[in-house]
C-alpha atoms as a PDB file:
ATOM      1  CA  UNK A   1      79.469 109.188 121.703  1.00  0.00           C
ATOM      2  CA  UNK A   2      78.564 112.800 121.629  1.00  0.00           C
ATOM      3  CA  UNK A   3      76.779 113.044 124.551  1.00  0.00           C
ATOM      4  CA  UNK A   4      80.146 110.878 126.528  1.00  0.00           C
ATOM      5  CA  UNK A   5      82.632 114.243 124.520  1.00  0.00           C
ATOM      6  CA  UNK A   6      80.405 116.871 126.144  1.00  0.00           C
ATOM      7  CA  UNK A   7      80.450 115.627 129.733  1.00  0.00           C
ATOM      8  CA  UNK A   8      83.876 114.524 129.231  1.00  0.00           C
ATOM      9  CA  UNK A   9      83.968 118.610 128.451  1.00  0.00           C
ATOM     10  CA  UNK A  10      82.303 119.328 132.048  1.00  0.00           C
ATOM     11  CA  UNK A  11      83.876 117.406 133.916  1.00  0.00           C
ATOM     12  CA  UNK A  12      87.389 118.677 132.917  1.00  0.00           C
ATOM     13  CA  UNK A  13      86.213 122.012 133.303  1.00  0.00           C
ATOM     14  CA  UNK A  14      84.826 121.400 136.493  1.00  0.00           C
ATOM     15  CA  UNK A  15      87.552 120.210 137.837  1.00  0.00           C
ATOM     16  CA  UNK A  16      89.630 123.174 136.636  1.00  0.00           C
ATOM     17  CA  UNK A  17      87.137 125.997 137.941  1.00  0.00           C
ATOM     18  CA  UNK A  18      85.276 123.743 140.626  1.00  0.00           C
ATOM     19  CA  UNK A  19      87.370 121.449 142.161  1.00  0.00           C
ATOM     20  CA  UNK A  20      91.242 123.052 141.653  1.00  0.00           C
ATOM     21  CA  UNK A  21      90.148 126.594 143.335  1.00  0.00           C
ATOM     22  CA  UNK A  22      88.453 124.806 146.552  1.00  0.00           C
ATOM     23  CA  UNK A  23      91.762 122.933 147.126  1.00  0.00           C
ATOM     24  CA  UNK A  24      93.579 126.096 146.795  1.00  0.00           C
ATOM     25  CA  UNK A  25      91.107 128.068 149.380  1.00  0.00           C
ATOM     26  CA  UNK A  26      91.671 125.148 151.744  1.00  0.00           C
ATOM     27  CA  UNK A  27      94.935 124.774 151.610  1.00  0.00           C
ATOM     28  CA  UNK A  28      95.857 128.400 151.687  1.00  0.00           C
ATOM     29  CA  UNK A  29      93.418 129.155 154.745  1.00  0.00           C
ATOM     30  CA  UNK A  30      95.090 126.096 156.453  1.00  0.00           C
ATOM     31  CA  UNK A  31      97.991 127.604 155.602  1.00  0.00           C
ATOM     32  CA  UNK A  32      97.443 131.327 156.759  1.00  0.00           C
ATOM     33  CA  UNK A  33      97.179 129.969 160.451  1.00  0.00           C
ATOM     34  CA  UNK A  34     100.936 129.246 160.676  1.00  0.00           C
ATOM     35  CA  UNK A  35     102.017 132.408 158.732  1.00  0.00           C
ATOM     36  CA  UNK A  36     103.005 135.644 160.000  1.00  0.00           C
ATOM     37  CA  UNK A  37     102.344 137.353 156.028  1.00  0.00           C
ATOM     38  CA  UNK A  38      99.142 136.337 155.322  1.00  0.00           C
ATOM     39  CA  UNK A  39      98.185 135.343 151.922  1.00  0.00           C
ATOM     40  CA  UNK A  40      95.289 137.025 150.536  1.00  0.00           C
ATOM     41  CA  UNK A  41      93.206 134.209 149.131  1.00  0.00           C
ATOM     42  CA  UNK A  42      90.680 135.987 147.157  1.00  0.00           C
ATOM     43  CA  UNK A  43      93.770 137.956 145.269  1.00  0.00           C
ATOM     44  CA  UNK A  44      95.202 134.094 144.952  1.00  0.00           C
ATOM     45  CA  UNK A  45      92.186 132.811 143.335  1.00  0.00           C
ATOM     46  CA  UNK A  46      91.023 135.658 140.903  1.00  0.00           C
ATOM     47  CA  UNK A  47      94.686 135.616 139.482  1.00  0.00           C
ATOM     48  CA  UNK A  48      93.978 131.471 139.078  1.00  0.00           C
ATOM     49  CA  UNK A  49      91.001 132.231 137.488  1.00  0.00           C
ATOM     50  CA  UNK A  50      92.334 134.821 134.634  1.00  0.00           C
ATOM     51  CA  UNK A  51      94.933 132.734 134.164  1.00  0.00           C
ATOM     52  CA  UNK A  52      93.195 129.425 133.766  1.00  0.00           C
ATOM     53  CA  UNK A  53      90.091 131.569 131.493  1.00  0.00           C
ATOM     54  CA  UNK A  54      93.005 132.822 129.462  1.00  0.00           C
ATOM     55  CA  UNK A  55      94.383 128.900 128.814  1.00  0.00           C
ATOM     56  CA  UNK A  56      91.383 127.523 128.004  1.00  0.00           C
ATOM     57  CA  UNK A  57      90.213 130.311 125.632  1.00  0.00           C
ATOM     58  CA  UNK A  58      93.392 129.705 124.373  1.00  0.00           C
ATOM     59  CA  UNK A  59      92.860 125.946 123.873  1.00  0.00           C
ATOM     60  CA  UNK A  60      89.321 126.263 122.693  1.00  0.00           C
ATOM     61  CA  UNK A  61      90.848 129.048 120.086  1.00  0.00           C
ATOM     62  CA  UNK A  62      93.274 126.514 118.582  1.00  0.00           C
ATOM     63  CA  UNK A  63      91.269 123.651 118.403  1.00  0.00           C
ATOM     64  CA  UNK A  64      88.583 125.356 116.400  1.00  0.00           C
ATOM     65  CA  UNK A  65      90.950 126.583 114.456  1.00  0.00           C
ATOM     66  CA  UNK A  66      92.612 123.054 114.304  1.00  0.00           C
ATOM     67  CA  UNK A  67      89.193 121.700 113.156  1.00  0.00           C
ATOM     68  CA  UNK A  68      88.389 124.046 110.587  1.00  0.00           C
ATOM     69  CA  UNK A  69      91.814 124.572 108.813  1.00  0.00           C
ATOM     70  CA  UNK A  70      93.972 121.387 110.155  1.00  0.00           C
ATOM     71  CA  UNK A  71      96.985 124.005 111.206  1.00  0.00           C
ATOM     72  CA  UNK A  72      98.702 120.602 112.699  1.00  0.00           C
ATOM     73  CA  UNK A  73      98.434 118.703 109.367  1.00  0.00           C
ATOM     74  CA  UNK A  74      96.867 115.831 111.372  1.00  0.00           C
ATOM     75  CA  UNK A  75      93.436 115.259 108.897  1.00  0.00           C
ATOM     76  CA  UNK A  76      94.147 113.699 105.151  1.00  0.00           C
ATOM     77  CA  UNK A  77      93.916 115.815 102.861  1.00  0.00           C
ATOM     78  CA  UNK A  78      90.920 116.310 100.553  1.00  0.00           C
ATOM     79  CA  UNK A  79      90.385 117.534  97.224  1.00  0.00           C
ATOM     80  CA  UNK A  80      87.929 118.133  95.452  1.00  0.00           C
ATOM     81  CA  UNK A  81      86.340 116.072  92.055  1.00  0.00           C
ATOM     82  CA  UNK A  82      86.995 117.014  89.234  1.00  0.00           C
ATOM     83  CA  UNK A  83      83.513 117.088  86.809  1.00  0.00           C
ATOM     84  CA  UNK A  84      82.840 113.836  84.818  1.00  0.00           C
ATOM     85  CA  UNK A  85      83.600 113.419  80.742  1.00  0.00           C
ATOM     86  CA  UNK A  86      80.236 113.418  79.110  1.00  0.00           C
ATOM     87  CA  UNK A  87      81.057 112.881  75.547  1.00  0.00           C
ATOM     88  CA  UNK A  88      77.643 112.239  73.337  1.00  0.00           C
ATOM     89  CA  UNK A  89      78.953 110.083  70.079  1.00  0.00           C
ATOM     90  CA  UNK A  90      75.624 109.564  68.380  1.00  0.00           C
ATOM     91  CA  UNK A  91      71.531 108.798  68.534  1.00  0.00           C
ATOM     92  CA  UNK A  92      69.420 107.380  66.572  1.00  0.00           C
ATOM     93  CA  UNK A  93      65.251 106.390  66.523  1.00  0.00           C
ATOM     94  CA  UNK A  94      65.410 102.541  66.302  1.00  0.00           C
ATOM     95  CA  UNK A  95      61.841 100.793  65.303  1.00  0.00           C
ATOM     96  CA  UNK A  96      61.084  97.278  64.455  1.00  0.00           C
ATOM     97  CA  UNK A  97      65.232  96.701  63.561  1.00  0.00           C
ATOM     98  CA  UNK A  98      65.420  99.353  61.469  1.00  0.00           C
ATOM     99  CA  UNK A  99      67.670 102.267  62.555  1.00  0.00           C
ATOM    100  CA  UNK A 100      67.334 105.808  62.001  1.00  0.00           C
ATOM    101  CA  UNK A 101      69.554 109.056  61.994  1.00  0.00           C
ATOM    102  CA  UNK A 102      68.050 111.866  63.490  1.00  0.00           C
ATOM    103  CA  UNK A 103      68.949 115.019  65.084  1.00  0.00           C
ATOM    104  CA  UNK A 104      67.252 117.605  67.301  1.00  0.00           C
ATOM    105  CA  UNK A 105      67.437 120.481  64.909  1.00  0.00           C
ATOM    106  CA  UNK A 106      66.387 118.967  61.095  1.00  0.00           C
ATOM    107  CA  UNK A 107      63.874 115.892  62.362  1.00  0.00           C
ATOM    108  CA  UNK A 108      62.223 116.569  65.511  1.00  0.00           C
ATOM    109  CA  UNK A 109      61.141 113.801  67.440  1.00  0.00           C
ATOM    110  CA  UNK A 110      57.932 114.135  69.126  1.00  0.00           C
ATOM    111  CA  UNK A 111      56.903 111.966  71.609  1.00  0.00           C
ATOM    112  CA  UNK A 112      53.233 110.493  71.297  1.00  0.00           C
ATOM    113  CA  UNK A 113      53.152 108.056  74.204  1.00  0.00           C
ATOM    114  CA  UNK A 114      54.816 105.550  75.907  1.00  0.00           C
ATOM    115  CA  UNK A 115      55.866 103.707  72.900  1.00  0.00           C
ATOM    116  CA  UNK A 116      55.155 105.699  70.056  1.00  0.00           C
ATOM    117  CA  UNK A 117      57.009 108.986  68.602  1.00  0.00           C
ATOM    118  CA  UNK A 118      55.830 111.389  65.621  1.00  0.00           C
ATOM    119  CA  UNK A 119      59.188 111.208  63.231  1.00  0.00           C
ATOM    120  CA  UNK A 120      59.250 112.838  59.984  1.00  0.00           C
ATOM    121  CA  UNK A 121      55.496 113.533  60.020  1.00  0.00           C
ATOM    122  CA  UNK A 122      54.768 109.755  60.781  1.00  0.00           C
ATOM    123  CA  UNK A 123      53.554 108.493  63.832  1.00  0.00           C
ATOM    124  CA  UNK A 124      55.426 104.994  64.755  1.00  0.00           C
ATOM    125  CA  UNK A 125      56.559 102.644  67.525  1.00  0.00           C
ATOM    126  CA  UNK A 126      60.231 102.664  68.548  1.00  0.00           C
ATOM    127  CA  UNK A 127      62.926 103.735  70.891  1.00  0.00           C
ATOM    128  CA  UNK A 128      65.507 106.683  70.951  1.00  0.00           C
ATOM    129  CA  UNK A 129      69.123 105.166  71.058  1.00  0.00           C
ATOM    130  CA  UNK A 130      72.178 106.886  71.970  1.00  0.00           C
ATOM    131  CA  UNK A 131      75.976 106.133  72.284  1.00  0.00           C
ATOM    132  CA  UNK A 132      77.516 108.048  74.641  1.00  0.00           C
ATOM    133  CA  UNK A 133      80.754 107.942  77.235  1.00  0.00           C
ATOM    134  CA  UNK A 134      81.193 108.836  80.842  1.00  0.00           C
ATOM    135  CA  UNK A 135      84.557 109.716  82.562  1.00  0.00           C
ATOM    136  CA  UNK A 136      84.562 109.561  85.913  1.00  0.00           C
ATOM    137  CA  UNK A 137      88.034 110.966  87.796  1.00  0.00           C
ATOM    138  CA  UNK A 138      86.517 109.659  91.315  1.00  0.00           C
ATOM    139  CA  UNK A 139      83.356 109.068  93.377  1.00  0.00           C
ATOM    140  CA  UNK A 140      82.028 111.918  92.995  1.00  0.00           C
ATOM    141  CA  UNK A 141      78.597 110.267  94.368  1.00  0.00           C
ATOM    142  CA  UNK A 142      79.456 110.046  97.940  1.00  0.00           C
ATOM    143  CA  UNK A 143      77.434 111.547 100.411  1.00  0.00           C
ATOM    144  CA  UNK A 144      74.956 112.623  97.766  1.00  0.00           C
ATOM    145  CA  UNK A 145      73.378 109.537  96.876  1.00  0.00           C
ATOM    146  CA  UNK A 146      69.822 108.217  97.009  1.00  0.00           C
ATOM    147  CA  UNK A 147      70.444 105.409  99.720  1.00  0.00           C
ATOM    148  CA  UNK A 148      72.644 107.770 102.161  1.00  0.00           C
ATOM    149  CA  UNK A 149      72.167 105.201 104.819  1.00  0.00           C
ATOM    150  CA  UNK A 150      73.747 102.400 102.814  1.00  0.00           C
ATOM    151  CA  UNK A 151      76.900 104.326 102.148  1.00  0.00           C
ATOM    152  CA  UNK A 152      80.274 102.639 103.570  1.00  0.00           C
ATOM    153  CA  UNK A 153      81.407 103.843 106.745  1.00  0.00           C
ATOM    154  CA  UNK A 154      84.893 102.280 106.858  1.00  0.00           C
ATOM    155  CA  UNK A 155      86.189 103.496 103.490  1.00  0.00           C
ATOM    156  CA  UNK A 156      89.603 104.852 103.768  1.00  0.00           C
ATOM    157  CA  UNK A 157      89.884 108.478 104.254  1.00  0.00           C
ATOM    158  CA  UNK A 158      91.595 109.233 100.675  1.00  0.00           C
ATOM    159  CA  UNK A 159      88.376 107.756  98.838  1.00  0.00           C
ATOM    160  CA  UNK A 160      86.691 110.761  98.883  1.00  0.00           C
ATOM    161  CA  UNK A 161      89.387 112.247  96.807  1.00  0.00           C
ATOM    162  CA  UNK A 162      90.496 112.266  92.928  1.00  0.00           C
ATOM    163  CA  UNK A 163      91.469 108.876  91.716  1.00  0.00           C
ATOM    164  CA  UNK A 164      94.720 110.239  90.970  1.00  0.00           C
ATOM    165  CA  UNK A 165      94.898 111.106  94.380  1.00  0.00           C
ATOM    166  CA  UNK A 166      94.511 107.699  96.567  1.00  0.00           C
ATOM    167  CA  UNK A 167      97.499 107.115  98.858  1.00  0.00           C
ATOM    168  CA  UNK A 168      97.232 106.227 102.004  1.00  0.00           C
ATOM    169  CA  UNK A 169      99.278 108.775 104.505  1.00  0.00           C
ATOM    170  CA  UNK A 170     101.695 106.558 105.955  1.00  0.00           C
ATOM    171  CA  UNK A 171     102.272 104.500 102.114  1.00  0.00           C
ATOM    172  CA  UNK A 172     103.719 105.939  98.764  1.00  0.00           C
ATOM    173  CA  UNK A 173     101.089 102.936  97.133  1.00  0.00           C
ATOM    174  CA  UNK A 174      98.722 104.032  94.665  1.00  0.00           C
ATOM    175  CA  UNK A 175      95.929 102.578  95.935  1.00  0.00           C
ATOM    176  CA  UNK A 176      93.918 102.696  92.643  1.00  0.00           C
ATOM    177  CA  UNK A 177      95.470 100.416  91.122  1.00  0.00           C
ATOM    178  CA  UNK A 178      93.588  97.954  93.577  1.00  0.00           C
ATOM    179  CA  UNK A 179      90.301  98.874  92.643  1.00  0.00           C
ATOM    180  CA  UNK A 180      89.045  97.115  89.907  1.00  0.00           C
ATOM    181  CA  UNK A 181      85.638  95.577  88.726  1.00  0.00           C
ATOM    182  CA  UNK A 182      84.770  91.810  89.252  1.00  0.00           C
ATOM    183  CA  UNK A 183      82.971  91.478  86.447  1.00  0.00           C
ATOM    184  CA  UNK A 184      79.615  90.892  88.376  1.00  0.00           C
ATOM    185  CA  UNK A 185      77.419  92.798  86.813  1.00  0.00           C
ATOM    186  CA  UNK A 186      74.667  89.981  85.821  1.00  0.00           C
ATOM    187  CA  UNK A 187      71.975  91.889  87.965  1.00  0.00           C
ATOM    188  CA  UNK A 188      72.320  95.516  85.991  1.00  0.00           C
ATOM    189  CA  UNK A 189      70.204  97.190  84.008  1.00  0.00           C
ATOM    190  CA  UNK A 190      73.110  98.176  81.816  1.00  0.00           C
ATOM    191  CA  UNK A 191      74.353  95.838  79.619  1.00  0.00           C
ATOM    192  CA  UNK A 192      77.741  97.818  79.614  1.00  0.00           C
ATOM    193  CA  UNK A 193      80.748  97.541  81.981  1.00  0.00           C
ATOM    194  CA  UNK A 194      81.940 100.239  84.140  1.00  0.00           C
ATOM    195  CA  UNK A 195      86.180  99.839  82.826  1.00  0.00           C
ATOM    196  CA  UNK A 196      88.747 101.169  85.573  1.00  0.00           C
ATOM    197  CA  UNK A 197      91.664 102.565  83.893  1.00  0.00           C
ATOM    198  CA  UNK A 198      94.980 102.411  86.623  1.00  0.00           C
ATOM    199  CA  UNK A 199      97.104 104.143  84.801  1.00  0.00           C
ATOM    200  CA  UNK A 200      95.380 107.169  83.550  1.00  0.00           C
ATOM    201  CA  UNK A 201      92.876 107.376  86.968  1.00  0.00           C
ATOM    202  CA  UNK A 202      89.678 107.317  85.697  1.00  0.00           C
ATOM    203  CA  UNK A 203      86.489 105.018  85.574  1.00  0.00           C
ATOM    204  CA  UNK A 204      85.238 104.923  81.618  1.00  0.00           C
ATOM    205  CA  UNK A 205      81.816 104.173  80.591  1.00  0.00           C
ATOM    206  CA  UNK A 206      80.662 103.058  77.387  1.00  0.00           C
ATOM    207  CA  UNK A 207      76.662 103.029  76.598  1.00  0.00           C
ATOM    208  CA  UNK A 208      75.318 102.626  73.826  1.00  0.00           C
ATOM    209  CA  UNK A 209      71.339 102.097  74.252  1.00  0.00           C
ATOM    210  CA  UNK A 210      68.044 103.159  75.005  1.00  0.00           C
ATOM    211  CA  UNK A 211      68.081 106.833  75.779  1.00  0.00           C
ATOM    212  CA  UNK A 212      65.492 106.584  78.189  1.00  0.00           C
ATOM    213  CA  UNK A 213      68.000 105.200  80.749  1.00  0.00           C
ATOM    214  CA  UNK A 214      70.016 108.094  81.176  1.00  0.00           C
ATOM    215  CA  UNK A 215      67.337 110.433  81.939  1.00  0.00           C
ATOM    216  CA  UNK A 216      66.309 108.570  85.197  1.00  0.00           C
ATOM    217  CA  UNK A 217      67.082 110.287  88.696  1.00  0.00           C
ATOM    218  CA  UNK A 218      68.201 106.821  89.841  1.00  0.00           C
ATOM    219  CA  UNK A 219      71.549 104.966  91.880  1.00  0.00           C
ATOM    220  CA  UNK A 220      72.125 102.200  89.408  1.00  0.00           C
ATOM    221  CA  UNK A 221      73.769  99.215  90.423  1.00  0.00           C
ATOM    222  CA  UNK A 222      76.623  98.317  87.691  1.00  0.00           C
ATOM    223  CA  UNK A 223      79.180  95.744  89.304  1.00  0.00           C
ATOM    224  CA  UNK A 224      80.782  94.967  92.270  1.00  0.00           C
ATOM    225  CA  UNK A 225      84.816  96.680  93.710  1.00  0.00           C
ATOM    226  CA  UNK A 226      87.047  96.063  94.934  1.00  0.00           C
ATOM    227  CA  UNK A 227      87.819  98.816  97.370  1.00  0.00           C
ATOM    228  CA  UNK A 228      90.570 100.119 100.103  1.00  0.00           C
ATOM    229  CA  UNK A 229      89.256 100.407 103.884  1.00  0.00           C
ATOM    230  CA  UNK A 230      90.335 102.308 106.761  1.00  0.00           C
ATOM    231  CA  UNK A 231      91.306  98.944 108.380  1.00  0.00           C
ATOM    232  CA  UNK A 232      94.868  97.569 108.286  1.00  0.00           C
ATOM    233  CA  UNK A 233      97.263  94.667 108.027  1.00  0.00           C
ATOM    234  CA  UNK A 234      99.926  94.063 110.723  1.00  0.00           C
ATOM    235  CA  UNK A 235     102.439  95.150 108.267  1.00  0.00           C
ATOM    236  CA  UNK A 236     100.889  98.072 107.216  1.00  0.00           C
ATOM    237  CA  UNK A 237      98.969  97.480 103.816  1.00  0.00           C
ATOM    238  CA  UNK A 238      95.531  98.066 103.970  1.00  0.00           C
ATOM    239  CA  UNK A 239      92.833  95.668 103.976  1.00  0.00           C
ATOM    240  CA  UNK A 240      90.447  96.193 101.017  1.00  0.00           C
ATOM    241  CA  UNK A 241      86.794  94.319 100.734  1.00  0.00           C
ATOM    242  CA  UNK A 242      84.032  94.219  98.178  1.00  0.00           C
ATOM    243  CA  UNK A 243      81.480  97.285  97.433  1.00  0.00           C
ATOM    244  CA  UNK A 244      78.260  97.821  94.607  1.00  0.00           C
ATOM    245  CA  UNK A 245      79.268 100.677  92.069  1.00  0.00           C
ATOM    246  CA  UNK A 246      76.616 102.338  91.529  1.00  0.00           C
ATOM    247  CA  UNK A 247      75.670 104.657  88.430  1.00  0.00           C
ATOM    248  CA  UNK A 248      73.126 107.913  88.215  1.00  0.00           C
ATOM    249  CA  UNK A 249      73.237 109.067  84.799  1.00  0.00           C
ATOM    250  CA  UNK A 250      71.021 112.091  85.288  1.00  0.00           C
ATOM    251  CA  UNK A 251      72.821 113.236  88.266  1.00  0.00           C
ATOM    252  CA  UNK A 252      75.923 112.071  86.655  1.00  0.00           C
ATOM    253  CA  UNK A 253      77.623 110.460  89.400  1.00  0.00           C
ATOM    254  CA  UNK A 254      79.343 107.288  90.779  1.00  0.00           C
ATOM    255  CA  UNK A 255      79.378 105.879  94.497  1.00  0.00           C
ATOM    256  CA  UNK A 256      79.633 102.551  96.789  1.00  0.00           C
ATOM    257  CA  UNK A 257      76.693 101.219  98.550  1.00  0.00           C
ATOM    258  CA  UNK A 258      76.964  98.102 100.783  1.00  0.00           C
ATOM    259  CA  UNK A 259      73.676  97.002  98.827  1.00  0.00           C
ATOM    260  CA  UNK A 260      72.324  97.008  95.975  1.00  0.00           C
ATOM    261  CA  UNK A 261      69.729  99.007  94.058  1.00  0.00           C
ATOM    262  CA  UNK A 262      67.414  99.632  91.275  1.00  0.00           C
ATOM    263  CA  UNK A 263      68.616  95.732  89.700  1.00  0.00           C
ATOM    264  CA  UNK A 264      67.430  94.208  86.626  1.00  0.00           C
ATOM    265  CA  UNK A 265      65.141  91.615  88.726  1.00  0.00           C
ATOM    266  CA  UNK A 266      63.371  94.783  90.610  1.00  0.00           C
ATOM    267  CA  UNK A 267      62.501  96.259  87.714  1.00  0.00           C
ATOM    268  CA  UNK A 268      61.220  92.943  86.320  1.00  0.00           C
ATOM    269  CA  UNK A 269      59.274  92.415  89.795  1.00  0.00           C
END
């Protein structure tokens, strides 16, 4: 497609500073043999030239700046993410049923190996716990996830932007209010469910479990969406279709894959 653009590009300008000027020389000398005034053709041409140089830097001038700054107001508009919520409630050390408070500053937990931690002096066998809740005010994941070539490419335009923010150009609909959950979250590694909230624009996330979870550099699947396309009906409305939310919780981010990764059965594999 690129390569059709740029000799698209040539061709147009060859016509303009090939093929145009020759015509002009032709017709002109053809011309000049049934005129008493001749017309100076070189004059003719170098004032065709500055003129046409002059369009087409012109041209060239507004549609960079077209590109870069959308002076037509032709491109949705995009803005920017605001951070996630990251609201820490409690943690605990939890061995053999038995729960216990900690915190980082009066009972240091050491860790001894894979499953055992010094705590209080006293080496034993358990697993850090933690309750914590996410915010998320969009997809703040795309285009910096682990599985870039998975991504969506017919999203609607306005997905990149704010929850609060999702309306189609031509439409006053919010389209968030479409997006929800299906509740299909068998395959995740998180026992917890990833809640849309319509009203307020926002994705909430309520975990409460092993901390070890949220310090892995991993795209989670949680569930799968129900999400707006570029694509539309006859009438207008846009045609939405089913994506897999997915969840880092050391990058702290959300996104859409059209697979899915890093499921409960391949981590049991």
């Amino acid at each position: 497609m690129e390569l059709f653009k740029i000799l698209t590009i040539i061709g147009i300008l060859g016509i303009i500073f090939g093929l145009i000027p020759l015509w002009i020389w032709f017709i002109q000398k053809r011309e000049n043999t049934n005129r008493i005034k001749k017309v100076n053709i070189k004059t003719a041409l170098i004032v065709y030239y500055v003129m046409m140089s002059i369009i087409v830097l012109a041209f060239g001038v507004f549609l960079f700046l077209d590109i870069k700054y959308d002076i037509t107001k032709t491109k949705p508009k995009i803005y920017p993410i605001p951070e996630p919520k990251i609201e820490t409630h409690e943690e605990w050390f939890e061995a053999k049923g038995i729960r216990y408070a900690y915190d980082d500053e009066n009972h240091k937990l050491k860790k001894s190996n894979e499953l055992e931690y010094w705590f209080k002096g006293v080496k034993i066998e358990g697993t850090p716990m933690i309750k914590r809740t996410y915010t998320f005010y969009g997809l703040n994941g795309l285009g910096r996830g682990h599985h870039y070539s998975h991504e969506p490419t017919d999203l609607a335009p306005f997905v990149k932007n704010p929850f609060d923010n999702w309306y189609d150009g031509n439409l006053t609909v919010d389209e968030f209010r479409g997006f929800h959950t299906k509740n299909k979250d068998k395959d995740s590694q998180f026992n917890n469910i990833m809640i849309p909230d319509p009203s307020n624009h926002y994705i909430e996330l309520n975990y409460k479990g092993p901390k070890w979870l949220l310090e892995e550099d991993k795209d989670y699947f949680m569930d799968e969406v129900n999400c707006p396309t570029n694509k539309s009906r006859p009438e207008g409305s846009l045609i939405n279709k089913t994506y897999y939310l997915h969840f880092n919780p050391k990058q702290g981010y959300i996104t859409l894959y059209t697979q899915k990764h890093n499921t409960k059965n391949e981590e049991n594999k």
